[in-house]
C-alpha atoms as a PDB file:
ATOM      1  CA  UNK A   1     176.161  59.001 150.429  1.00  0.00           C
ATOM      2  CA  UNK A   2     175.393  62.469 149.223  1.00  0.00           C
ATOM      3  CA  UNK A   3     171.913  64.220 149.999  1.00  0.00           C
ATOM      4  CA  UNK A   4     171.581  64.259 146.007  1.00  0.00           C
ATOM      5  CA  UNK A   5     171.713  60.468 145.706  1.00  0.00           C
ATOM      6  CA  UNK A   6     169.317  60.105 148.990  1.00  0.00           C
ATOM      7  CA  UNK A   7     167.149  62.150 147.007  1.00  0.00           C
ATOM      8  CA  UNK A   8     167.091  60.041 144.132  1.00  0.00           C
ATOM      9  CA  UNK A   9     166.584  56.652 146.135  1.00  0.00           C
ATOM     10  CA  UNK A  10     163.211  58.504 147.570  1.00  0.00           C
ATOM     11  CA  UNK A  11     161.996  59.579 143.769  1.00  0.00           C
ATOM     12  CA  UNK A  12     162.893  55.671 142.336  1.00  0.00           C
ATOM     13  CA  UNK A  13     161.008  54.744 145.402  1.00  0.00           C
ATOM     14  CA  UNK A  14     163.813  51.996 146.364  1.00  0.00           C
ATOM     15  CA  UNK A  15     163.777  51.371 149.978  1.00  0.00           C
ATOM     16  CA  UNK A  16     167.037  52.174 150.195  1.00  0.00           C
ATOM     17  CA  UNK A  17     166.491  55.745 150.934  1.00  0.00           C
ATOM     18  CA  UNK A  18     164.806  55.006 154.737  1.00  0.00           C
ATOM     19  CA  UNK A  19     168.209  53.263 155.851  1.00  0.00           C
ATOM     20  CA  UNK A  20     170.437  55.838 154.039  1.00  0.00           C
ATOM     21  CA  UNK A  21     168.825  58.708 155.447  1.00  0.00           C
ATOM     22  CA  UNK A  22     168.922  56.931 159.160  1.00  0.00           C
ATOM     23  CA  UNK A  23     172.520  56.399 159.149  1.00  0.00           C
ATOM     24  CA  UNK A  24     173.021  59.830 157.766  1.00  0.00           C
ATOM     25  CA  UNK A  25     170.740  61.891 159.608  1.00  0.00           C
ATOM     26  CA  UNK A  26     169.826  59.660 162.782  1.00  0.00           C
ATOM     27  CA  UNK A  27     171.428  61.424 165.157  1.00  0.00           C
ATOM     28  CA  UNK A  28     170.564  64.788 163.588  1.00  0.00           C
ATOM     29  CA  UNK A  29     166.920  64.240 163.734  1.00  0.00           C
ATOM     30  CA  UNK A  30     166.691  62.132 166.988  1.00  0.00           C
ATOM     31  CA  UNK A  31     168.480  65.219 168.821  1.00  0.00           C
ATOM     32  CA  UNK A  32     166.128  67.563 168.005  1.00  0.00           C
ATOM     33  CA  UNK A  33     163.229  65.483 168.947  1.00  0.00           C
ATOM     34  CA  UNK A  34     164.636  64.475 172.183  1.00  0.00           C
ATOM     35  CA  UNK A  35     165.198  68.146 172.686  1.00  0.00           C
ATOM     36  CA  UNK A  36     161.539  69.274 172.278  1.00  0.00           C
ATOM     37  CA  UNK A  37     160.050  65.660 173.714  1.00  0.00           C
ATOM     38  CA  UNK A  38     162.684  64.859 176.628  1.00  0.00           C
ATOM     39  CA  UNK A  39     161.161  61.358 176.154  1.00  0.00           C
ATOM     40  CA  UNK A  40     163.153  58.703 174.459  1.00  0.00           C
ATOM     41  CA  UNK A  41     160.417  56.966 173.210  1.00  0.00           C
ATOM     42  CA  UNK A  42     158.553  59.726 171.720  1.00  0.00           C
ATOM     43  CA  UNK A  43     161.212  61.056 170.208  1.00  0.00           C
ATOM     44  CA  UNK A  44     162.304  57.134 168.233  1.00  0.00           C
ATOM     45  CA  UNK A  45     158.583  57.328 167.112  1.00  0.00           C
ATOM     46  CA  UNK A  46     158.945  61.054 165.954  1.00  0.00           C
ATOM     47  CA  UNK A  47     161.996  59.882 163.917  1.00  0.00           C
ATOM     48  CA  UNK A  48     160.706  57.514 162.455  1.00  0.00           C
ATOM     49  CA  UNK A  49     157.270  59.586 161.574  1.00  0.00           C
ATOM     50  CA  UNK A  50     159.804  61.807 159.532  1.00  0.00           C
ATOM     51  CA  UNK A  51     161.389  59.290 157.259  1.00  0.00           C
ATOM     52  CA  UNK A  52     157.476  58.023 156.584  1.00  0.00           C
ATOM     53  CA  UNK A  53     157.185  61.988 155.889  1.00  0.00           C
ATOM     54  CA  UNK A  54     160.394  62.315 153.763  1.00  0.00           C
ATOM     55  CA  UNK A  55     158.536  59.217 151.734  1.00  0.00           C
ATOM     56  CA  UNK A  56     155.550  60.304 150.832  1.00  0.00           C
ATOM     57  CA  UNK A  57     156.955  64.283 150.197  1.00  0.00           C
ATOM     58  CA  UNK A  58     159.856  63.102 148.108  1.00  0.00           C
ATOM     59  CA  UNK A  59     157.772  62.824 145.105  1.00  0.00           C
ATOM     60  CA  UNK A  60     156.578  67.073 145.271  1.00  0.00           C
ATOM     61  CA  UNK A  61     159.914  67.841 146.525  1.00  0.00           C
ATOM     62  CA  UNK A  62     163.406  67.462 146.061  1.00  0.00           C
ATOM     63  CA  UNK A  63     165.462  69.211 148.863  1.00  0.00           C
ATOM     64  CA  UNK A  64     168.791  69.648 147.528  1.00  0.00           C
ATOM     65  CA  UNK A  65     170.102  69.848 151.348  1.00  0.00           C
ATOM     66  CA  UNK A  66     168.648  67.202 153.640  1.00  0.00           C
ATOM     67  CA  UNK A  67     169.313  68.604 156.748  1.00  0.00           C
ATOM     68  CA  UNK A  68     167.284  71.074 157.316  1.00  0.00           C
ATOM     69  CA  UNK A  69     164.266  69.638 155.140  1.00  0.00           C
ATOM     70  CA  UNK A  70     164.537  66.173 157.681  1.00  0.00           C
ATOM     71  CA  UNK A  71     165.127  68.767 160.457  1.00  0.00           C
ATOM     72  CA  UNK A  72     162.043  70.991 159.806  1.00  0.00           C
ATOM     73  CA  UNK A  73     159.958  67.677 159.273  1.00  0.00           C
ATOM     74  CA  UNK A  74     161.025  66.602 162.409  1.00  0.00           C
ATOM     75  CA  UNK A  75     160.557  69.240 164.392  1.00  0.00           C
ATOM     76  CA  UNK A  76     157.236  69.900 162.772  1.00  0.00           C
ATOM     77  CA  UNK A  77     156.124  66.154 164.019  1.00  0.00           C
ATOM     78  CA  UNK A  78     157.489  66.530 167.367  1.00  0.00           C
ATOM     79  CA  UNK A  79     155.450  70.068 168.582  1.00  0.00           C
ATOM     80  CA  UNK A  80     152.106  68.345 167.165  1.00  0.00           C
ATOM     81  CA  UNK A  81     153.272  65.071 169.586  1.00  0.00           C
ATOM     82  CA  UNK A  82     154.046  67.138 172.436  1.00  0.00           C
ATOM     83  CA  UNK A  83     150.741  69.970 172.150  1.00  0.00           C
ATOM     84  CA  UNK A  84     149.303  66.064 171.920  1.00  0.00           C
ATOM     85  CA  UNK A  85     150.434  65.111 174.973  1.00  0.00           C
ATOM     86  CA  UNK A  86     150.447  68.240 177.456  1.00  0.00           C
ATOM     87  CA  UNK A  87     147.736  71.199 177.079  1.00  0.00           C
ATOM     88  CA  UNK A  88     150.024  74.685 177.137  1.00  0.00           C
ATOM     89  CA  UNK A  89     148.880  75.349 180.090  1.00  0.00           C
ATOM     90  CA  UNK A  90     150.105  73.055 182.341  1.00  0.00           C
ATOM     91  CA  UNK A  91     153.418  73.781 180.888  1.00  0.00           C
ATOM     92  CA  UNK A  92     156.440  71.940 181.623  1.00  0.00           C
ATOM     93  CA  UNK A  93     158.659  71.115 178.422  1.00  0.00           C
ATOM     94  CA  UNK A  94     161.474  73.258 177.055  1.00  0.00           C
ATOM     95  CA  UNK A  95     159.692  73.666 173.925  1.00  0.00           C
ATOM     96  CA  UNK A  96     156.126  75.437 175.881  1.00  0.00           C
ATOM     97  CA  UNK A  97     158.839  77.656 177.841  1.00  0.00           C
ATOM     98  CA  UNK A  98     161.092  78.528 174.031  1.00  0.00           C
ATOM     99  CA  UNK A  99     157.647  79.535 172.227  1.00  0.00           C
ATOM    100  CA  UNK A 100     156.603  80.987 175.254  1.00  0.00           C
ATOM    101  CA  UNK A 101     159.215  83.697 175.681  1.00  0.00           C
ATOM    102  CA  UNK A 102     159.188  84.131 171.495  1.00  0.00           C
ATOM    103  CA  UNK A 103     155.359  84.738 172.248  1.00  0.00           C
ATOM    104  CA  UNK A 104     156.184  87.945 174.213  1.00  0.00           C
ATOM    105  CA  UNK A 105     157.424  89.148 170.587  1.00  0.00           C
ATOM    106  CA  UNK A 106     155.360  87.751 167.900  1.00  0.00           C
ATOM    107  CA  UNK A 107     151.101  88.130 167.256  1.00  0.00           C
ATOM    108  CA  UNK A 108     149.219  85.628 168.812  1.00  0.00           C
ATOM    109  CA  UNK A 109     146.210  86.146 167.258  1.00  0.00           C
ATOM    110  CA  UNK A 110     144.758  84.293 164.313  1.00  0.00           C
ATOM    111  CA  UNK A 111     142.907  85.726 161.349  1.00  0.00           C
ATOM    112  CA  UNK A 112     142.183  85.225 157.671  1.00  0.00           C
ATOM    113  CA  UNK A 113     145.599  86.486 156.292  1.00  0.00           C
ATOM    114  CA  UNK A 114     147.382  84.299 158.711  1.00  0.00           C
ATOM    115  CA  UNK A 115     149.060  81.998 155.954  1.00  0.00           C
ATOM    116  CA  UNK A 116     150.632  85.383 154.184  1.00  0.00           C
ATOM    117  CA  UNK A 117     151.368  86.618 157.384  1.00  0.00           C
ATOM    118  CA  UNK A 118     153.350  83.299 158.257  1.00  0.00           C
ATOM    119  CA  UNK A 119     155.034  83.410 154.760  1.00  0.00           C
ATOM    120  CA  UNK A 120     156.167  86.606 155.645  1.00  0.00           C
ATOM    121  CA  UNK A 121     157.170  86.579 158.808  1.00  0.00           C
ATOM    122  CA  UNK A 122     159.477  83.344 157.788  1.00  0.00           C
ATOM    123  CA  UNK A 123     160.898  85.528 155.287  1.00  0.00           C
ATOM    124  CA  UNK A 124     161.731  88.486 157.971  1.00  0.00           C
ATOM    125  CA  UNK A 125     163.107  86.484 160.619  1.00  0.00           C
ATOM    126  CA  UNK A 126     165.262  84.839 158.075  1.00  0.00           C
ATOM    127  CA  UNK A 127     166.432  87.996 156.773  1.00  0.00           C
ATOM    128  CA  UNK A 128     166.880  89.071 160.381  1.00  0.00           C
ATOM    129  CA  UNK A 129     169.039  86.173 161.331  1.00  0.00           C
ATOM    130  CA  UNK A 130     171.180  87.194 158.765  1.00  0.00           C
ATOM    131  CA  UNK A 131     171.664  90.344 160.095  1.00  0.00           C
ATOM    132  CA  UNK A 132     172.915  89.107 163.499  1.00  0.00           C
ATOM    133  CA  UNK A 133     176.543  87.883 164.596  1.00  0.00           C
ATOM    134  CA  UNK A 134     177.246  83.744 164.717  1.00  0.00           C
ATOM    135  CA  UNK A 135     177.072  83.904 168.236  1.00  0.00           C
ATOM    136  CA  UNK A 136     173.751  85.606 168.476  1.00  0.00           C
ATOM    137  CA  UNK A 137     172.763  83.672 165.506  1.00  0.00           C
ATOM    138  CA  UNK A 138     173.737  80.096 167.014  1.00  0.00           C
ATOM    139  CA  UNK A 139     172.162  80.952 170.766  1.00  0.00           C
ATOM    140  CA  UNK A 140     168.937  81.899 169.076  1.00  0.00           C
ATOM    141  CA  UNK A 141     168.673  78.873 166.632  1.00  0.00           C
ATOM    142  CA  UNK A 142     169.712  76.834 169.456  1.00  0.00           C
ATOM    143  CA  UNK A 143     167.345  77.772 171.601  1.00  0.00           C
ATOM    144  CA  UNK A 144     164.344  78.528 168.944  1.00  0.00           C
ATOM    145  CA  UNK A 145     164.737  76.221 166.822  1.00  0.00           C
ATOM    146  CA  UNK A 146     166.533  73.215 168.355  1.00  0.00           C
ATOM    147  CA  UNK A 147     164.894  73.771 171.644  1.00  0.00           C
ATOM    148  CA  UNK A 148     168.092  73.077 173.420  1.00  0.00           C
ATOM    149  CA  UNK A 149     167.535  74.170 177.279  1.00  0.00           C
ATOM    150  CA  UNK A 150     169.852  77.243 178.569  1.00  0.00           C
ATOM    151  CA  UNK A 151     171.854  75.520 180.773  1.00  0.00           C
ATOM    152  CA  UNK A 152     172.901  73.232 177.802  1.00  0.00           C
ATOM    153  CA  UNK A 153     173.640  75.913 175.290  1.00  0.00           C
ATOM    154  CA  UNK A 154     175.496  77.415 178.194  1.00  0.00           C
ATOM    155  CA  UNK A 155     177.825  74.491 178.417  1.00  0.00           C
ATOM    156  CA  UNK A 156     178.355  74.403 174.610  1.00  0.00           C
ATOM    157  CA  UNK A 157     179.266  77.610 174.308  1.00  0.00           C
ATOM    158  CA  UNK A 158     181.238  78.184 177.200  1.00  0.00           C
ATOM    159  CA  UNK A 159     179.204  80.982 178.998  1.00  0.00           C
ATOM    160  CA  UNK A 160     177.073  81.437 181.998  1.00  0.00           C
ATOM    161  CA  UNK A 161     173.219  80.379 181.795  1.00  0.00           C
ATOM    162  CA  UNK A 162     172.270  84.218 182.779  1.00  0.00           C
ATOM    163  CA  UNK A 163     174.461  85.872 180.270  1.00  0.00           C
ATOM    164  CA  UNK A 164     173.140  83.278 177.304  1.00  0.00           C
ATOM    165  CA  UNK A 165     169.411  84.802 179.148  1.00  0.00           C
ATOM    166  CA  UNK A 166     170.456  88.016 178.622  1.00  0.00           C
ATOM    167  CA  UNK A 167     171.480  87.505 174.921  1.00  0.00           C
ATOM    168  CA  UNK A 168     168.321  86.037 174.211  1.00  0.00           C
ATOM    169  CA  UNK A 169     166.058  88.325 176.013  1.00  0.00           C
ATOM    170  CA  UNK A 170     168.198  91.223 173.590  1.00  0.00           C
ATOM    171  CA  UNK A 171     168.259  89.226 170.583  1.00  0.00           C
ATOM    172  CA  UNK A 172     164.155  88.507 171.171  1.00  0.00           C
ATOM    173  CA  UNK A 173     163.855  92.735 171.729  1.00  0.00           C
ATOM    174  CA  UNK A 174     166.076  93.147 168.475  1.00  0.00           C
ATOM    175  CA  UNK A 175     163.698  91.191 166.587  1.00  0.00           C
ATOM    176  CA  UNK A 176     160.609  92.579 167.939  1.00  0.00           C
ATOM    177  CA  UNK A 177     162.006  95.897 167.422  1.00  0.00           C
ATOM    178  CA  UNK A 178     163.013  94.789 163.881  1.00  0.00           C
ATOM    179  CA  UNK A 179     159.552  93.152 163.210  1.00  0.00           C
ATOM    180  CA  UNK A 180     157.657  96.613 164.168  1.00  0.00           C
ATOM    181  CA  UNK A 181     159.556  98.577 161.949  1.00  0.00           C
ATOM    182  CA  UNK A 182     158.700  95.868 159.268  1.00  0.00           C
ATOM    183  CA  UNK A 183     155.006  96.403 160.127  1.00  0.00           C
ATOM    184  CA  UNK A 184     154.507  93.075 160.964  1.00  0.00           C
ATOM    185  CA  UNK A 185     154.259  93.015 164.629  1.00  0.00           C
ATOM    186  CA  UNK A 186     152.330  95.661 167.270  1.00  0.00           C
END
């Protein structure tokens, strides 16, 4: 079934839509959770927090590509589960050590203008994506996004865990570098 017709089972409300989505997007969505949980459980619950998301947000929105609006949700869910379930610092978790080392390049601190700031600093590191090769692209998304551990993303691509390090630490100086001539890092 196509994402458009998915879409339309969520705005008729027919429960349809949880089953469709599951079949489609299952896997999708369970992956990433497993990836920042690395507990089965968790993660099923996680999942199935999303498609009770994707319910009650289907009426504001309609995503025309499913994906990455079930992925976001999901991944969204999954950090508030796991800063639930472990304090930062006791660590442990891929997902504690992935924000950690993006830490080293973003602000940490909080003030009033944070919401702008957020909006624009999604906007940047989109545009900055762009700007990279697939490779670097892929290793950082893996990593940043999907929270995929190195030695994975290693295997998957076929290199060495210190030479996807090393392409990470660069790409993570690239965008720092890229962010403070944007003005939007220090």
């Amino acid at each position: 079934m196509e994402d458009t017709d998915i879409v339309a089972l969520y705005w008729k409300r027919s429960e349809e839509a949880i089953p469709e989505t599951e079949s489609k997007y299952g896997a999708y969505c369970q992956t990433i959770a497993k990836n920042i949980l690395a507990n089965d459980e968790d993660a099923e619950e996680c999942v199935n927090d999303t498609w009770l998301s994707a319910w009650n947000s289907m009426p504001d929105h309609r995503p025309t590509r499913l994906a990455p609006y079930l992925g976001k949700l999901t991944r969204w869910l999954s950090i508030s589960r796991l800063r639930e379930r472990q304090s930062l610092k006791r660590g442990g978790g891929e997902c504690f050590l992935a924000l950690e080392e993006l830490a080293e390049v973003l602000d940490s601190g909080e003030d009033v203008q944070r919401s702008v700031e957020l909006k624009e600093l999604n906007r940047m590191v989109r545009g900055f994506l762009n700007g990279l090769n697939e490779t670097e692209r892929e290793l950082f998304l893996a990593r940043y996004w999907f929270m995929v551990p190195v030695k994975e993303i290693a295997n998957r691509f076929g290199f060495s865990p210190n030479k996807v390090s090393t392409s990470l630490l660069r790409t993570r100086r690239k965008l720092q570098s890229y962010l403070k001539e944007e003005g939007l890092c220090t």
